[in-house]
Structure formats: C-alpha cells, structure tokens
C-alpha atoms as a PDB file:
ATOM      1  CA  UNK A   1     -35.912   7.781 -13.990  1.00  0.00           C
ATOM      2  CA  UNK A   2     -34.561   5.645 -11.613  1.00  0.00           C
ATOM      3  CA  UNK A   3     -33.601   2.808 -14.068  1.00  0.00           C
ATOM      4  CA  UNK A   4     -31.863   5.121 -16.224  1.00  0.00           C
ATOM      5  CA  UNK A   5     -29.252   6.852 -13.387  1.00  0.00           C
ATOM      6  CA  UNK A   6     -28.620   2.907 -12.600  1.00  0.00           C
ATOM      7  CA  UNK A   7     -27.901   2.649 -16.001  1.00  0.00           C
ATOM      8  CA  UNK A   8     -25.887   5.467 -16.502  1.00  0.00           C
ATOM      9  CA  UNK A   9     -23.526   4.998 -13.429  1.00  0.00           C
ATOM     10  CA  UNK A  10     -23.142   1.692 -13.710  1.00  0.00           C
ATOM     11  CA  UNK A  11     -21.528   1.948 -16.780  1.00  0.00           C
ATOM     12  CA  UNK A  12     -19.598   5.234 -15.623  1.00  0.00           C
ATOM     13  CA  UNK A  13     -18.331   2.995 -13.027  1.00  0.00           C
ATOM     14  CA  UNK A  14     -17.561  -0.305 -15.066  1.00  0.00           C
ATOM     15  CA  UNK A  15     -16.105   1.763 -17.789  1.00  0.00           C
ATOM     16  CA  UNK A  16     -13.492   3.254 -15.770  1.00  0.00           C
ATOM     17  CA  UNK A  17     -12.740   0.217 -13.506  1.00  0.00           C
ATOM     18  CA  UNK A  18     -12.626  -2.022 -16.791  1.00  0.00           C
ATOM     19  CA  UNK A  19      -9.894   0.482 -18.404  1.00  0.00           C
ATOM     20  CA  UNK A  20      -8.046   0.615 -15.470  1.00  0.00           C
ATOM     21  CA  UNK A  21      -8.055  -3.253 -15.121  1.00  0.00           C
ATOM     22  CA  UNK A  22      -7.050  -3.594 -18.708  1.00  0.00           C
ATOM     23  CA  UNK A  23      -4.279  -1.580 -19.114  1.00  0.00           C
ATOM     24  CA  UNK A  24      -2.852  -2.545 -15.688  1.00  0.00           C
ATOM     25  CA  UNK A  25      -2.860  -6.705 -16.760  1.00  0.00           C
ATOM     26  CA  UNK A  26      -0.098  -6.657 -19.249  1.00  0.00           C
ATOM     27  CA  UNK A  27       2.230  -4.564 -17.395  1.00  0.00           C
ATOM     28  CA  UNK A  28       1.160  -6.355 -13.597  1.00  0.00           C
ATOM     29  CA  UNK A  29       5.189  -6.595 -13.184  1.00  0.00           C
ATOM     30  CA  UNK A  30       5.703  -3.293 -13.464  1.00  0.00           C
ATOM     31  CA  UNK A  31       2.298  -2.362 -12.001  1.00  0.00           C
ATOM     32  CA  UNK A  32       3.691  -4.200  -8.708  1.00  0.00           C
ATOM     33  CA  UNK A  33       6.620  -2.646  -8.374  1.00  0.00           C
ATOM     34  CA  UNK A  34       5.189   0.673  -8.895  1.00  0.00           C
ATOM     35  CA  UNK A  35       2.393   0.431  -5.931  1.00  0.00           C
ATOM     36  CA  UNK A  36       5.017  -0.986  -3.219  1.00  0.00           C
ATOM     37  CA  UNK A  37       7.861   1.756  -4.096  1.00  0.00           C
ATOM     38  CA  UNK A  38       5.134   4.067  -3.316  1.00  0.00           C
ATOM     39  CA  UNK A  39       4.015   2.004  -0.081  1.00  0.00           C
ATOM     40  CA  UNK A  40       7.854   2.214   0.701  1.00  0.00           C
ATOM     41  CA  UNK A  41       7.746   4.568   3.434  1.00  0.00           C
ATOM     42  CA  UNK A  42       4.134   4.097   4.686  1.00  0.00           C
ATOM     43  CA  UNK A  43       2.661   2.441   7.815  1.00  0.00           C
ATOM     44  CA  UNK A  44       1.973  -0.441   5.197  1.00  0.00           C
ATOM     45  CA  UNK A  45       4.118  -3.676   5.445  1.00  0.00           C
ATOM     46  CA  UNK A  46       5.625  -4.829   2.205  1.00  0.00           C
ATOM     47  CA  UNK A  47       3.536  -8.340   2.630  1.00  0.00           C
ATOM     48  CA  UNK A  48       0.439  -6.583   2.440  1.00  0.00           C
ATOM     49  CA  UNK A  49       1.278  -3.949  -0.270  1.00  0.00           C
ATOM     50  CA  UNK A  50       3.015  -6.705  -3.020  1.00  0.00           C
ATOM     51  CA  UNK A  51      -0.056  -9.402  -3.052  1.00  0.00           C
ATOM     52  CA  UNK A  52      -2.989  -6.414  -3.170  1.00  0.00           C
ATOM     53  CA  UNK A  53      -0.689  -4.796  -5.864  1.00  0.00           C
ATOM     54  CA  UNK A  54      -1.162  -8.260  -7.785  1.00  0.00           C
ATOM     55  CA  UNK A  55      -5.070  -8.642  -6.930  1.00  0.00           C
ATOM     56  CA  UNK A  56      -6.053  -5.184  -7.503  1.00  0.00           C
ATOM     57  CA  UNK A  57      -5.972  -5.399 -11.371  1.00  0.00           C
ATOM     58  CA  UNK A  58      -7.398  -8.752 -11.596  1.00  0.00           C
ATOM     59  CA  UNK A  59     -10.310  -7.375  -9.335  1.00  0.00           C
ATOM     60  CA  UNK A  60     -10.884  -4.191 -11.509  1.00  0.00           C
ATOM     61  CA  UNK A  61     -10.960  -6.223 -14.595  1.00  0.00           C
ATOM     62  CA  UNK A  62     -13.121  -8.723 -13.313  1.00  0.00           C
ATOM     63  CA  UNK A  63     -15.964  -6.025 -11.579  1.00  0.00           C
ATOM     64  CA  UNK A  64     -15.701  -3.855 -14.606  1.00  0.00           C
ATOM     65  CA  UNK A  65     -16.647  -6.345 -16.956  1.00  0.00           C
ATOM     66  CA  UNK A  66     -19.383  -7.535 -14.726  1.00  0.00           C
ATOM     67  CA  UNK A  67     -20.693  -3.950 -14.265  1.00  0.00           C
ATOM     68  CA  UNK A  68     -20.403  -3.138 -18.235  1.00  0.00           C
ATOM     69  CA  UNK A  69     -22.230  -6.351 -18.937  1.00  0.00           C
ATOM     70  CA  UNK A  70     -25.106  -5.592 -16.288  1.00  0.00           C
ATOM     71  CA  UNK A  71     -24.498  -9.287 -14.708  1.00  0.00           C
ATOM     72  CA  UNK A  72     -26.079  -9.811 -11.060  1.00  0.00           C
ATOM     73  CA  UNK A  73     -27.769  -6.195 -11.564  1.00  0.00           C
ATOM     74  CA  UNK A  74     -31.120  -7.511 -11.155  1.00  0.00           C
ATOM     75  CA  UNK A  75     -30.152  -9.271  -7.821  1.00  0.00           C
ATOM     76  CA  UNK A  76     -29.293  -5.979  -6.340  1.00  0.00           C
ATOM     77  CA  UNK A  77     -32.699  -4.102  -7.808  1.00  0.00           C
ATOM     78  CA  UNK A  78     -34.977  -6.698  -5.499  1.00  0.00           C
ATOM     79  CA  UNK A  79     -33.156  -4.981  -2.386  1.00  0.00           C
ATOM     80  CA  UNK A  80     -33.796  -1.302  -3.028  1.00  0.00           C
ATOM     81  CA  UNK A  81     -37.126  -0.109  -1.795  1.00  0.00           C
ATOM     82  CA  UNK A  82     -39.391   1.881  -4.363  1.00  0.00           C
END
C-alpha cells in the first residue's frame, strides 16, 4: 500500500512541476519580468527576485522530470523506516 501512494504522489507531484517547468522555458523572458513586477513592492530586493525568476523554471523542469521518471527514488526508500 505503501509503494503505491509513493507512486501515486510522486507522479502527482512531477506531473505538475514538469508542466509548470515546460510551459514556463520558452517564455523565461517574459516569465522574468512577470515574477519581479510582482516582487515590485515587496520586502524582496530586485537582485534576488530577477536570478530565482530565471532558476525557478529550470529547477521545476529538471525535478519534474526526475520525479516522472522515478530517478534516485530508490535512494530515498532505504531511509524510511517500515
């Protein structure tokens, strides 16, 4: 039962991260300037906001894939106790 809600969420989880990843990376331009107009009037400095507006589809791309595609899964099951 347990192997099958790991199953299940993981690829919940990649799934959505993946899609937002992917349709994010051919607009990361316009992504960008999106995420720091809305950071305009926050605590936020601009020099923080504009590079983790450029990483954070890269990063959702790359975990989604790795989540839909189960790698370094079996790593993590080792941990858990039973």
């Amino acid at each position: 039962m347990n192997t099958t809600a790991f199953l299940l969420l993981r690829l919940a989880i990649g799934a959505s991260m993946f899609g937002h990843g992917l349709v994010r990376l051919p607009k990361l331009n316009a992504f960008s300037s999106w995420m720091t107009g809305n950071f305009e009037n926050t605590l936020l400095p601009q020099i923080i906001v504009l590079p983790f507006s450029y990483v954070l589809p890269i990063a959702e791309f790359g975990i989604g894939l790795l989540l839909l595609l189960g790698l370094f899964t079996k790593l993590q099951q080792h941990w858990v106790p039973s």
